[in-house]
PDB file of N, CA and C in Angstrom:
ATOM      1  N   UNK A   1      24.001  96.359 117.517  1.00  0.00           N
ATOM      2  CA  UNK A   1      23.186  97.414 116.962  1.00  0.00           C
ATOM      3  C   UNK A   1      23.519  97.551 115.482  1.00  0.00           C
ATOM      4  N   UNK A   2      21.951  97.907 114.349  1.00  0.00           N
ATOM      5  CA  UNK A   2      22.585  98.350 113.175  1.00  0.00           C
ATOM      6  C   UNK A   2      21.606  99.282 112.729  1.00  0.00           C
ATOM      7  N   UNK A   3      22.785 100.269 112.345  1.00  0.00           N
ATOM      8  CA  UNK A   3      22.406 101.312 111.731  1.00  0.00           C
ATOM      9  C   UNK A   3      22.634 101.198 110.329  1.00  0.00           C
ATOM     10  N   UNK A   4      21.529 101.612 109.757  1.00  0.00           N
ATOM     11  CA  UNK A   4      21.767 101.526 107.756  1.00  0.00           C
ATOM     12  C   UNK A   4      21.244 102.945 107.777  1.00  0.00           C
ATOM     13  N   UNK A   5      22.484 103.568 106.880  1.00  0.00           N
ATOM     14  CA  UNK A   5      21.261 104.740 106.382  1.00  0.00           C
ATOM     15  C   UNK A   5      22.472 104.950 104.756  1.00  0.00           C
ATOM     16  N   UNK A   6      20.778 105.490 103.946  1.00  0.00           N
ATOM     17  CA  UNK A   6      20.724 105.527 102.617  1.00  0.00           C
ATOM     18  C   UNK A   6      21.761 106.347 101.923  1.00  0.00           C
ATOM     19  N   UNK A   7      22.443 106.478 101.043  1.00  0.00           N
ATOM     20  CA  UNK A   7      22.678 107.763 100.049  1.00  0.00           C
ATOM     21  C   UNK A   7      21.422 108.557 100.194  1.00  0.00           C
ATOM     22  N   UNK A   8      21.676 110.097 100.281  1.00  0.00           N
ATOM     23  CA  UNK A   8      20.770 111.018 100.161  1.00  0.00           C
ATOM     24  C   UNK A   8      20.038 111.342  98.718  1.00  0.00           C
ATOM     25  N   UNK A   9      19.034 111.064  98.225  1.00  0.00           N
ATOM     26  CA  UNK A   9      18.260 111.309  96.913  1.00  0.00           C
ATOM     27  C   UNK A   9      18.440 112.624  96.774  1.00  0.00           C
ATOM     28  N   UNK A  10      18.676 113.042  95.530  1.00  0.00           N
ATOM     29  CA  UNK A  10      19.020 114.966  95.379  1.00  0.00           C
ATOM     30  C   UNK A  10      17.288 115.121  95.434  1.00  0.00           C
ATOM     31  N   UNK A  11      17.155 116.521  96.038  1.00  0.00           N
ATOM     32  CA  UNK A  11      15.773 116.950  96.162  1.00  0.00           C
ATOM     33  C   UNK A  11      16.291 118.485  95.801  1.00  0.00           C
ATOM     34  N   UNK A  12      14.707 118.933  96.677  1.00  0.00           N
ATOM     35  CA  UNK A  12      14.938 120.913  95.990  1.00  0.00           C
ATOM     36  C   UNK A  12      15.918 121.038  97.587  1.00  0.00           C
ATOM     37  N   UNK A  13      16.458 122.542  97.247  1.00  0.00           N
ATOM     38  CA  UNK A  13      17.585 122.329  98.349  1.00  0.00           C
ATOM     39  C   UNK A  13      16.276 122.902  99.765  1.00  0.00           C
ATOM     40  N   UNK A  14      17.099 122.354 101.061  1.00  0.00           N
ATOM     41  CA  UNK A  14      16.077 122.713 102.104  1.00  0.00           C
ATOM     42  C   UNK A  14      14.877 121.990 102.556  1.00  0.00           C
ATOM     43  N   UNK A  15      14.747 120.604 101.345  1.00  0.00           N
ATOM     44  CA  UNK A  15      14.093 120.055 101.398  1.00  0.00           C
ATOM     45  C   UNK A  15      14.403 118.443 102.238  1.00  0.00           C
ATOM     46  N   UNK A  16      14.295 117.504 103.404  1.00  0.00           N
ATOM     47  CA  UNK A  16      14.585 116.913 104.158  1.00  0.00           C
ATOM     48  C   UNK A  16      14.944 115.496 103.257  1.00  0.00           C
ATOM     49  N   UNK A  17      15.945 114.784 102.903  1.00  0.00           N
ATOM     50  CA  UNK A  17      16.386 114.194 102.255  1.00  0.00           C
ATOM     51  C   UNK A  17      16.137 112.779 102.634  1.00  0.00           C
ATOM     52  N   UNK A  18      15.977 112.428 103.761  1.00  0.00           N
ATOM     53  CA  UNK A  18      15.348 111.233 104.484  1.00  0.00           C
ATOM     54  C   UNK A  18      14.652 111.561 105.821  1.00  0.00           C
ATOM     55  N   UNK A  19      13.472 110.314 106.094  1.00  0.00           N
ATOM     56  CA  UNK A  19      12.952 110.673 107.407  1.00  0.00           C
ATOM     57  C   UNK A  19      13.725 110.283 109.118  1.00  0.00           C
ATOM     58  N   UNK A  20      13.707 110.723 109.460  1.00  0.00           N
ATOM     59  CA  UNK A  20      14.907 110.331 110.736  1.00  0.00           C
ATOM     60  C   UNK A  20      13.682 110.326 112.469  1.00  0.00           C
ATOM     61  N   UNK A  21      13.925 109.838 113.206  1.00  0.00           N
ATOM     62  CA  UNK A  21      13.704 110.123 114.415  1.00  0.00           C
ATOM     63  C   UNK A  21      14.117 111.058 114.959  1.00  0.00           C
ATOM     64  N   UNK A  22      13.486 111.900 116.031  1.00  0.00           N
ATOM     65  CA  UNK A  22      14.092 112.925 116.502  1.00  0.00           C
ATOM     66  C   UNK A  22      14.587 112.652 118.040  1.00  0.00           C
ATOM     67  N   UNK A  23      15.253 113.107 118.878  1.00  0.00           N
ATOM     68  CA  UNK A  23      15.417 113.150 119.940  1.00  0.00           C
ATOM     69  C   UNK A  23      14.996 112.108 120.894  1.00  0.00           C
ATOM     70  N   UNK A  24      13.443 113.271 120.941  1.00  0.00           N
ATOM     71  CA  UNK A  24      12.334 112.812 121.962  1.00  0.00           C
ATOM     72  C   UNK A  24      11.970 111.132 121.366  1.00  0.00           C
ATOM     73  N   UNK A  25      11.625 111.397 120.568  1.00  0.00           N
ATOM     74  CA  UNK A  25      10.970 109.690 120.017  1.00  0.00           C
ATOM     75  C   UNK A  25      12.076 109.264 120.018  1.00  0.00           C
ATOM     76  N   UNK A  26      13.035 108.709 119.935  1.00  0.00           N
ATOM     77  CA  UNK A  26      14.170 107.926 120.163  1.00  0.00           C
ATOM     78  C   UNK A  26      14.522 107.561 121.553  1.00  0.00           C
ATOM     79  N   UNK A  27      14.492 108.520 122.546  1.00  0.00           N
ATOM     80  CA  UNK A  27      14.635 108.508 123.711  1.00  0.00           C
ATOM     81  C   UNK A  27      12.715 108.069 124.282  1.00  0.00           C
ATOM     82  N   UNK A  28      11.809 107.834 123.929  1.00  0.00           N
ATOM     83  CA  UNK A  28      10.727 107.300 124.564  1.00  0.00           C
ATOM     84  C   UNK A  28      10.661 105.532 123.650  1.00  0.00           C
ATOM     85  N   UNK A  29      11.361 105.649 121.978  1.00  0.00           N
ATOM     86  CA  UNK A  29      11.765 104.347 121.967  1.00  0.00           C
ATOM     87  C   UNK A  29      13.016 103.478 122.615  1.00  0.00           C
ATOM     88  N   UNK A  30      13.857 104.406 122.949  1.00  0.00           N
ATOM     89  CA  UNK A  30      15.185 103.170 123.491  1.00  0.00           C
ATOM     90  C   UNK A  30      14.573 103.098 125.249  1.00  0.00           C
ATOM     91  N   UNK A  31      14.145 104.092 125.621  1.00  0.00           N
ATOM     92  CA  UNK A  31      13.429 103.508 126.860  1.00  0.00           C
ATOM     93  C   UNK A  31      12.754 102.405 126.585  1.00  0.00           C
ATOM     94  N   UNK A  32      12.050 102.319 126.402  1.00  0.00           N
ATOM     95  CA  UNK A  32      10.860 100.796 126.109  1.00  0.00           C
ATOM     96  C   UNK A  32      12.100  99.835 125.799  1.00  0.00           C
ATOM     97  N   UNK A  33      12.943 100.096 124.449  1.00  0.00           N
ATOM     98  CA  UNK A  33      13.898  98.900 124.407  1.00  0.00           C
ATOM     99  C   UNK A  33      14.428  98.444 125.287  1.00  0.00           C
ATOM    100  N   UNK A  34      14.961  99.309 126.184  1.00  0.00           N
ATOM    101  CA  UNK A  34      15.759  98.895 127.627  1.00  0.00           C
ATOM    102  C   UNK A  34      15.184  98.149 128.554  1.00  0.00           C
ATOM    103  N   UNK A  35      13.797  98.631 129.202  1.00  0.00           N
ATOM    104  CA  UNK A  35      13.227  98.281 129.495  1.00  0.00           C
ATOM    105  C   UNK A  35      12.880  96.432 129.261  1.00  0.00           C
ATOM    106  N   UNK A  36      12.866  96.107 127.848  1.00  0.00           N
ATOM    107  CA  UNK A  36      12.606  94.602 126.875  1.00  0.00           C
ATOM    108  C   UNK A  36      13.737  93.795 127.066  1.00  0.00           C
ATOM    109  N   UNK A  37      14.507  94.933 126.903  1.00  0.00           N
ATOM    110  CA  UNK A  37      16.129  93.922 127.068  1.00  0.00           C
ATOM    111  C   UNK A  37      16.252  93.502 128.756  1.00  0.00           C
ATOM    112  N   UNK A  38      16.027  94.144 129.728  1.00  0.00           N
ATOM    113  CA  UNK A  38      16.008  93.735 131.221  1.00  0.00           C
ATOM    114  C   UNK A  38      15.160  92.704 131.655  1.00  0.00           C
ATOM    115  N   UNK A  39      14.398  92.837 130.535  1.00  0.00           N
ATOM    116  CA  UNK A  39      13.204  91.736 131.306  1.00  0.00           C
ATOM    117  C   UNK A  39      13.549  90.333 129.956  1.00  0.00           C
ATOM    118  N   UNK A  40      14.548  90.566 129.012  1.00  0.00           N
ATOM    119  CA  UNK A  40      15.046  89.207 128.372  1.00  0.00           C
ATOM    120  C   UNK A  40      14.232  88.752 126.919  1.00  0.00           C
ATOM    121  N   UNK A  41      13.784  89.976 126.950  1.00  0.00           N
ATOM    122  CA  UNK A  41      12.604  89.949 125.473  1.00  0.00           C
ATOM    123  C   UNK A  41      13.421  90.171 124.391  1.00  0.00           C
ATOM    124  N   UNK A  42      13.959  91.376 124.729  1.00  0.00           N
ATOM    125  CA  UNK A  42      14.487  91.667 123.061  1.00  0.00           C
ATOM    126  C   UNK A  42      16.381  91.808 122.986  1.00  0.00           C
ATOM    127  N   UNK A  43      16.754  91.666 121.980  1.00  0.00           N
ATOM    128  CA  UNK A  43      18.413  91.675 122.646  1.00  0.00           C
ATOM    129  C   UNK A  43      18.982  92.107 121.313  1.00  0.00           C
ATOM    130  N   UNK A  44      18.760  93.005 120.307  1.00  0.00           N
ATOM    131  CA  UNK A  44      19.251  93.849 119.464  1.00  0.00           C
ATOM    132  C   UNK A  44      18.170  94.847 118.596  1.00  0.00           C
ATOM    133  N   UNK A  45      18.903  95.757 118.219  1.00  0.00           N
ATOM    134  CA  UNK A  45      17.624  96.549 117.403  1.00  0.00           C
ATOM    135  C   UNK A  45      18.391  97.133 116.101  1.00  0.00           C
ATOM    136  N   UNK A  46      17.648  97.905 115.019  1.00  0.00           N
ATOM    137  CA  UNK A  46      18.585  98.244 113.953  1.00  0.00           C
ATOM    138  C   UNK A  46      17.436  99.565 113.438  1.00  0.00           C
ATOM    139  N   UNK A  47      18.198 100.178 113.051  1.00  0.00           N
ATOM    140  CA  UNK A  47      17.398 101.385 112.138  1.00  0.00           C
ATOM    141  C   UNK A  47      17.617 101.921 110.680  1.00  0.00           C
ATOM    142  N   UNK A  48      16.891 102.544 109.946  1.00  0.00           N
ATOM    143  CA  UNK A  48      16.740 102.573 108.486  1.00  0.00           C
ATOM    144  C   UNK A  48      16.240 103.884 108.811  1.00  0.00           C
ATOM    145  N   UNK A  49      17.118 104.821 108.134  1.00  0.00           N
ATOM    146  CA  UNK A  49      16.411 105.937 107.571  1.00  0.00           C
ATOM    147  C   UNK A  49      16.200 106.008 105.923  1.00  0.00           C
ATOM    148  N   UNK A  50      14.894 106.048 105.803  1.00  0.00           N
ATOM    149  CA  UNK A  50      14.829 106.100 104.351  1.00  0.00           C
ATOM    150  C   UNK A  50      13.701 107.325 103.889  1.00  0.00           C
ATOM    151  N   UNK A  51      13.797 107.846 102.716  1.00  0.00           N
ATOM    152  CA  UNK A  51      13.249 109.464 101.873  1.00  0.00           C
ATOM    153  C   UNK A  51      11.882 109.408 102.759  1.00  0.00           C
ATOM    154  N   UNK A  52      11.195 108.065 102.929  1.00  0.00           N
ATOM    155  CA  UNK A  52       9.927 108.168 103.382  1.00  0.00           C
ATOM    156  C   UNK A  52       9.364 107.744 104.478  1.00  0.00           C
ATOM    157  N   UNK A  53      10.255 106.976 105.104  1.00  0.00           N
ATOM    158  CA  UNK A  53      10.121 106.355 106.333  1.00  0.00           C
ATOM    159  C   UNK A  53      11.107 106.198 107.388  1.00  0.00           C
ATOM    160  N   UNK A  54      10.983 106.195 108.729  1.00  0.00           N
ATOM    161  CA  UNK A  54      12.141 106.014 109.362  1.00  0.00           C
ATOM    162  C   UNK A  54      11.627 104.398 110.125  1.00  0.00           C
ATOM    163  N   UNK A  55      12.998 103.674 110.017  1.00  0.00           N
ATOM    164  CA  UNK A  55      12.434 102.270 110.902  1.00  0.00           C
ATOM    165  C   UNK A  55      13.398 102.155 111.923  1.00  0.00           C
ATOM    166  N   UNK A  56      12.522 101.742 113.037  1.00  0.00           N
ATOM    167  CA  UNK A  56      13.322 100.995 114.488  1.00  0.00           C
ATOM    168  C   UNK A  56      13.015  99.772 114.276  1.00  0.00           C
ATOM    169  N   UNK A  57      13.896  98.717 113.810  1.00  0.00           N
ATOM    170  CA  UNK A  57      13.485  96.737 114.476  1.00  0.00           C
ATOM    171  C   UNK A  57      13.867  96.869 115.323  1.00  0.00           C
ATOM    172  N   UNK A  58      13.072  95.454 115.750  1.00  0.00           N
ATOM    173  CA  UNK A  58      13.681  94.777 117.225  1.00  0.00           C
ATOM    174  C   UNK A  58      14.067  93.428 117.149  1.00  0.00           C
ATOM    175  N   UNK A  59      14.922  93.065 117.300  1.00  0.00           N
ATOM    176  CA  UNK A  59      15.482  91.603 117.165  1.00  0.00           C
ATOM    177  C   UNK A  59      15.619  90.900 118.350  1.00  0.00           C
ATOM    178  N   UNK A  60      15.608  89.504 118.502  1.00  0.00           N
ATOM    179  CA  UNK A  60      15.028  88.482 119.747  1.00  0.00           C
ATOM    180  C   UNK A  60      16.742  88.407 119.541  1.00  0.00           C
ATOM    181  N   UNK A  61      16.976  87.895 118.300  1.00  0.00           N
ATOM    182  CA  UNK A  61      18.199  87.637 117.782  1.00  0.00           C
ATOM    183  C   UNK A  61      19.174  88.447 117.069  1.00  0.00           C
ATOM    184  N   UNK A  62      20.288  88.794 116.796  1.00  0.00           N
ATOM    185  CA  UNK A  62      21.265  89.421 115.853  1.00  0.00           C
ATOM    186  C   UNK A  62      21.026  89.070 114.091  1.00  0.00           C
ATOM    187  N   UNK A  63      20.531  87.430 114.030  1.00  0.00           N
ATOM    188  CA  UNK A  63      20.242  86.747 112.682  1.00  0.00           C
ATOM    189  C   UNK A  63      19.433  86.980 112.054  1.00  0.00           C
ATOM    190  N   UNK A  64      18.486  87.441 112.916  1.00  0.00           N
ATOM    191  CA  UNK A  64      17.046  87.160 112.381  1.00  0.00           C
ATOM    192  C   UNK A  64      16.107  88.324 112.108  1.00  0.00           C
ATOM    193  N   UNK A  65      14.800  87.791 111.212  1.00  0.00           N
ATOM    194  CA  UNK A  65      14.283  89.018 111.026  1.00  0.00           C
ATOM    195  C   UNK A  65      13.600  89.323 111.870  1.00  0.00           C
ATOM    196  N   UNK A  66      12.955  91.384 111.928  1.00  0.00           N
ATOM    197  CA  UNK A  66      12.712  91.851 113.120  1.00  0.00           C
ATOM    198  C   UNK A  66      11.520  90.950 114.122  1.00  0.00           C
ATOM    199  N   UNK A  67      11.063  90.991 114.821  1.00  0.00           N
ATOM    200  CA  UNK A  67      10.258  90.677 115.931  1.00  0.00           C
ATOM    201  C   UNK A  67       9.023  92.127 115.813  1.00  0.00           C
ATOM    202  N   UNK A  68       9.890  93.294 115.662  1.00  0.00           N
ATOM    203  CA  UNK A  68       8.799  94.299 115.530  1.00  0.00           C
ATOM    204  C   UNK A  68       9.430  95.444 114.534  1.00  0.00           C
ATOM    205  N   UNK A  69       8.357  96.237 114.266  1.00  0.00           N
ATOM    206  CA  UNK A  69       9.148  97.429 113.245  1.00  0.00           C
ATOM    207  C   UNK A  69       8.259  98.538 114.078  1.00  0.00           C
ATOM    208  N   UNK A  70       9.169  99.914 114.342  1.00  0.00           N
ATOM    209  CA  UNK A  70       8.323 101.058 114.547  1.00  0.00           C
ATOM    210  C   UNK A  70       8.566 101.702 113.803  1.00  0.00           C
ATOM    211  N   UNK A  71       7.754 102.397 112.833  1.00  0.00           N
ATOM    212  CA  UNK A  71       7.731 103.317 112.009  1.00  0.00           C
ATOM    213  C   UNK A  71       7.557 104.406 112.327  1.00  0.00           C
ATOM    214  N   UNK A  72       8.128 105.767 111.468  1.00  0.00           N
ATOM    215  CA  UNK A  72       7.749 107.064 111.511  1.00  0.00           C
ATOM    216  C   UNK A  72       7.484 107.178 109.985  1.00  0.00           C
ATOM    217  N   UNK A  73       5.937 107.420 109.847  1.00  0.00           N
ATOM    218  CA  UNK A  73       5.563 107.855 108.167  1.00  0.00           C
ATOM    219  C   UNK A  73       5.401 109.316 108.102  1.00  0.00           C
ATOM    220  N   UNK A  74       6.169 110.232 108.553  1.00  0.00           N
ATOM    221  CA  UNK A  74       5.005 111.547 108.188  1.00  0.00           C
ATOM    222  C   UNK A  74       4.113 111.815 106.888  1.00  0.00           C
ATOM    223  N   UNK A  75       4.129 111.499 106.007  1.00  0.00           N
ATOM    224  CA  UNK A  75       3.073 111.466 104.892  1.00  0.00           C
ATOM    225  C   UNK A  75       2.017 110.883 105.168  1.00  0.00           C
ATOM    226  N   UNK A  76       1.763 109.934 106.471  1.00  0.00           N
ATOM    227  CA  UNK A  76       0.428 110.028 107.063  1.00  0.00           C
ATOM    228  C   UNK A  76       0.025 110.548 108.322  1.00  0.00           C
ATOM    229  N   UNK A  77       0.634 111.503 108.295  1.00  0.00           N
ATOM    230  CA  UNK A  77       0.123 112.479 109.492  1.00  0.00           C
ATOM    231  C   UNK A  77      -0.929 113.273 109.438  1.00  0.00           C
ATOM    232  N   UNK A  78      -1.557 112.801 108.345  1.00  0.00           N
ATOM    233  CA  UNK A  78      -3.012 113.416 108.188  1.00  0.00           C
ATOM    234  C   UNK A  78      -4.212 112.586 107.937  1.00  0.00           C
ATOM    235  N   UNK A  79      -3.558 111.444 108.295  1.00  0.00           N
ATOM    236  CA  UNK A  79      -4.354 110.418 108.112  1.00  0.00           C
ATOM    237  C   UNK A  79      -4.392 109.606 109.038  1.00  0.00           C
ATOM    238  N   UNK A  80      -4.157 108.643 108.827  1.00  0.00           N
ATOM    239  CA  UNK A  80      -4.191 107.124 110.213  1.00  0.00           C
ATOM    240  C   UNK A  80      -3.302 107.777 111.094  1.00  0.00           C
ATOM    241  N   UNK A  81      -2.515 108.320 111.426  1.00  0.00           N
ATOM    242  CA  UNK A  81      -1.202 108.837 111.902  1.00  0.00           C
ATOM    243  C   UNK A  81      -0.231 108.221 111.677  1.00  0.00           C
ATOM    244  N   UNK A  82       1.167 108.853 111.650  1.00  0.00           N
ATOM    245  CA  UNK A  82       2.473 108.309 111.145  1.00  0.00           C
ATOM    246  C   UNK A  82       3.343 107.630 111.996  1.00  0.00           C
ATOM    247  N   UNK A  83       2.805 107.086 112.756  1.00  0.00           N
ATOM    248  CA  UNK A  83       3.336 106.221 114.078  1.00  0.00           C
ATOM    249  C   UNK A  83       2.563 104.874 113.784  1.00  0.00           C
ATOM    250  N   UNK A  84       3.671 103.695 113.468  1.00  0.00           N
ATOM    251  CA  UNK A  84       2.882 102.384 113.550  1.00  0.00           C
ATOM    252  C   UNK A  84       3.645 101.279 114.254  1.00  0.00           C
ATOM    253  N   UNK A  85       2.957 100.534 114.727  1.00  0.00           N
ATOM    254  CA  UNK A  85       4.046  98.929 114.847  1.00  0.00           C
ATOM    255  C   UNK A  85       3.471  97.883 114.239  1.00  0.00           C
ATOM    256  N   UNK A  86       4.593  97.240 113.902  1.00  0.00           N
ATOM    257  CA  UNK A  86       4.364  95.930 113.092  1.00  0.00           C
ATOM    258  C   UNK A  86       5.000  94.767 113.428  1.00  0.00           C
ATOM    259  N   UNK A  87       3.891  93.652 113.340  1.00  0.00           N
ATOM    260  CA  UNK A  87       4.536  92.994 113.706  1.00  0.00           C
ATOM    261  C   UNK A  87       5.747  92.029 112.596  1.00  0.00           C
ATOM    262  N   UNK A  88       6.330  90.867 113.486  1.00  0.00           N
ATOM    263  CA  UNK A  88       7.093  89.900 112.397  1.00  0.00           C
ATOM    264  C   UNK A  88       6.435  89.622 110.751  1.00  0.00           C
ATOM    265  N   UNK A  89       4.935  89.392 110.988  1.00  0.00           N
ATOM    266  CA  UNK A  89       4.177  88.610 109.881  1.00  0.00           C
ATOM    267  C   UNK A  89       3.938  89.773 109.174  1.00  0.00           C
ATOM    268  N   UNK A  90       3.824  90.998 109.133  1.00  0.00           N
ATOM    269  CA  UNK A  90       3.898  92.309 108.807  1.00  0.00           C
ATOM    270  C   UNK A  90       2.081  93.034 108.648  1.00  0.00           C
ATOM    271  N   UNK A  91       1.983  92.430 110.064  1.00  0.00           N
ATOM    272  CA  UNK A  91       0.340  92.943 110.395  1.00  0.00           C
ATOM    273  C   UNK A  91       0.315  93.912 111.367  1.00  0.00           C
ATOM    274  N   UNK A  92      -0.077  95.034 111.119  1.00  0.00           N
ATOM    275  CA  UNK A  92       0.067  96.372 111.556  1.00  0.00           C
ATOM    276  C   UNK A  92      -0.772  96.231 113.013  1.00  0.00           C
ATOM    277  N   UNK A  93      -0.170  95.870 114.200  1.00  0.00           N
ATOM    278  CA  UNK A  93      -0.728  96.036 115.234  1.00  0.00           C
ATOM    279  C   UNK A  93      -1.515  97.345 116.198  1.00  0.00           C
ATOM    280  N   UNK A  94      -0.811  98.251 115.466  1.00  0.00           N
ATOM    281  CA  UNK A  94      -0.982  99.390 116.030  1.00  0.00           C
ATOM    282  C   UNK A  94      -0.944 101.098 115.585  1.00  0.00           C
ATOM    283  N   UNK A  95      -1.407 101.619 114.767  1.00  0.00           N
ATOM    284  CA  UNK A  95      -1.016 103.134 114.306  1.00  0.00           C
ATOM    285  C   UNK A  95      -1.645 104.160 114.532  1.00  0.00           C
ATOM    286  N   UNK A  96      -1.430 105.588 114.972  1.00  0.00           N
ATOM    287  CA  UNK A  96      -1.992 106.703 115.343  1.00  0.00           C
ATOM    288  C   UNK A  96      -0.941 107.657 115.468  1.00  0.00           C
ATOM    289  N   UNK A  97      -1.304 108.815 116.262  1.00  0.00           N
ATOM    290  CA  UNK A  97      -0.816 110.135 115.839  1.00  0.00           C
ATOM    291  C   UNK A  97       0.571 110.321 116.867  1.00  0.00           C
ATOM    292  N   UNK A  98       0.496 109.719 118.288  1.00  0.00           N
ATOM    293  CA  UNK A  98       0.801 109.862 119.159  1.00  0.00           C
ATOM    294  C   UNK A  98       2.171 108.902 119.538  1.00  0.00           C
ATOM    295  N   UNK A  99       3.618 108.564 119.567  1.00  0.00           N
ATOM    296  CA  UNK A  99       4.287 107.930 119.287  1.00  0.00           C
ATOM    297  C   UNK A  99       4.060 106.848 120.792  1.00  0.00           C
ATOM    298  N   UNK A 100       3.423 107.427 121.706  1.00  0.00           N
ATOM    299  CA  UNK A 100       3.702 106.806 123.141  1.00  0.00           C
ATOM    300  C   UNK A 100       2.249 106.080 123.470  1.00  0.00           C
ATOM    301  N   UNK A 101       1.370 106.900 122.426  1.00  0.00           N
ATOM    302  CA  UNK A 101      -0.152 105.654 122.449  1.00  0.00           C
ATOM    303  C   UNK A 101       0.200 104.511 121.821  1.00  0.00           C
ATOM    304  N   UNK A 102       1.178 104.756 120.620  1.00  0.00           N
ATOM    305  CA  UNK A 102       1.314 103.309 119.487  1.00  0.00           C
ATOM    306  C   UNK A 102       2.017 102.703 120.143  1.00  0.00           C
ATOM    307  N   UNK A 103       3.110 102.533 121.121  1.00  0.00           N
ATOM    308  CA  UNK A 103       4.019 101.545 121.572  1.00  0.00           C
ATOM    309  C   UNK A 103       3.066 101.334 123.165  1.00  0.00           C
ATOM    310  N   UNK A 104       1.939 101.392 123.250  1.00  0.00           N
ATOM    311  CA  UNK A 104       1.574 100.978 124.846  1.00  0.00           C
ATOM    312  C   UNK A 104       0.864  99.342 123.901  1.00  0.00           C
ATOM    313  N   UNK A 105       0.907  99.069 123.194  1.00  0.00           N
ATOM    314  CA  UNK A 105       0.919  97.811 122.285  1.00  0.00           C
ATOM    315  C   UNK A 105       2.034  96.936 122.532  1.00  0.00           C
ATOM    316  N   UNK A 106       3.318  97.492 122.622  1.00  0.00           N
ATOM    317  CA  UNK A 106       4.440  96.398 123.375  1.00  0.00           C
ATOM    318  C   UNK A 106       4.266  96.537 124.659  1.00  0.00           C
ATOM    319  N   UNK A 107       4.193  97.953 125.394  1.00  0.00           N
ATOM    320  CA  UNK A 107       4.047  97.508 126.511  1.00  0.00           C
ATOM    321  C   UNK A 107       3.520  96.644 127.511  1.00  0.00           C
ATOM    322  N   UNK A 108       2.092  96.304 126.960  1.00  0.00           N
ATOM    323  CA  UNK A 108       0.884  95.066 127.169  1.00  0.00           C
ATOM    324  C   UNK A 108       2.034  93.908 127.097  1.00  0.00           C
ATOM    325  N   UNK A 109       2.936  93.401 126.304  1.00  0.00           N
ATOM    326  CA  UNK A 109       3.607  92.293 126.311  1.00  0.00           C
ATOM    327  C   UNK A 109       4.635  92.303 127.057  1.00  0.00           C
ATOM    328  N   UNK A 110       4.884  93.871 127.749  1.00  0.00           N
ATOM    329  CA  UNK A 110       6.185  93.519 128.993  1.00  0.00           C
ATOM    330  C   UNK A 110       5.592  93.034 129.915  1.00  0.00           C
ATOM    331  N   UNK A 111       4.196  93.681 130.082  1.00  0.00           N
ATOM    332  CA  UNK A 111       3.851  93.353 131.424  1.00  0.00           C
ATOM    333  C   UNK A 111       3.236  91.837 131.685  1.00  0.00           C
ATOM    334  N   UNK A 112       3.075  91.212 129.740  1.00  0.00           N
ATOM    335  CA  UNK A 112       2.865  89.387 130.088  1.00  0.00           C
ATOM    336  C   UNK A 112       3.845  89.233 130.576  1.00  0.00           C
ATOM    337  N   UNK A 113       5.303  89.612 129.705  1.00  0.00           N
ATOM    338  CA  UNK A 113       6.824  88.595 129.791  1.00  0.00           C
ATOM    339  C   UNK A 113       7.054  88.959 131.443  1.00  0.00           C
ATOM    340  N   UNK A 114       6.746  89.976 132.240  1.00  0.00           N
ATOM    341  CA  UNK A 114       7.087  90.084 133.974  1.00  0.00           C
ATOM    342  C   UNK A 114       5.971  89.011 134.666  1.00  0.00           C
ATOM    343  N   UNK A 115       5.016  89.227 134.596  1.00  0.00           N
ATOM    344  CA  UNK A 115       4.055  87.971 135.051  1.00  0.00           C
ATOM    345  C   UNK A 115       4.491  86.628 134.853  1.00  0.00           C
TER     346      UNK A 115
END
């Protein structure tokens, strides 16, 4: 597992210094991960909190670059929604409002890799 997270940028005070995952979305993403890792898909992940984005990869490998990225943008939560996945080639497979509509996009590929 890797965790990176930033020096905090000075802001106004009270004001959220990087974007982070919360709880719930962490716990409906490491489900799905678990899930990937049992069935032999995915076998490391790493996260980035940064001022504007929060990232989950997924790695096939420890070496290599991600396999997928889930994002949290809130600065488009008024827009496309701030939930996306991406893939390796960095073509946005999937984004909307809802963190558990955007990842039924991997799920479609657990249920190839079990077949």
């Amino acid at each position: 597992m890797n965790v990176q997270n930033t020096t905090p940028f000075p802001g106004k005070p009270g004001q959220d210094d990087q974007v982070a995952f919360d709880r719930k979305e962490l716990s409906v993403i490491l489900g799905l991960y678990g899930r990937m890792v049992a069935a032999g898909e995915w076998r490391d992940y790493g996260m980035s909190f940064l001022r504007d984005v929060a990232i989950f990869s997924v790695f096939r490998r420890t070496a290599e670059h991600p396999m997928y990225r889930i994002e949290k943008r809130p600065k488009l939560r008024g827009r496309q929604g701030m939930y996306s996945v991406i893939g390796m080639d960095g073509q946005i497979l999937k984004r909307g409002h809802e963190l558990k509509t955007v990842l039924r996009v991997l799920e479609r590929k657990l249920i190839r890799a079990i077949d």
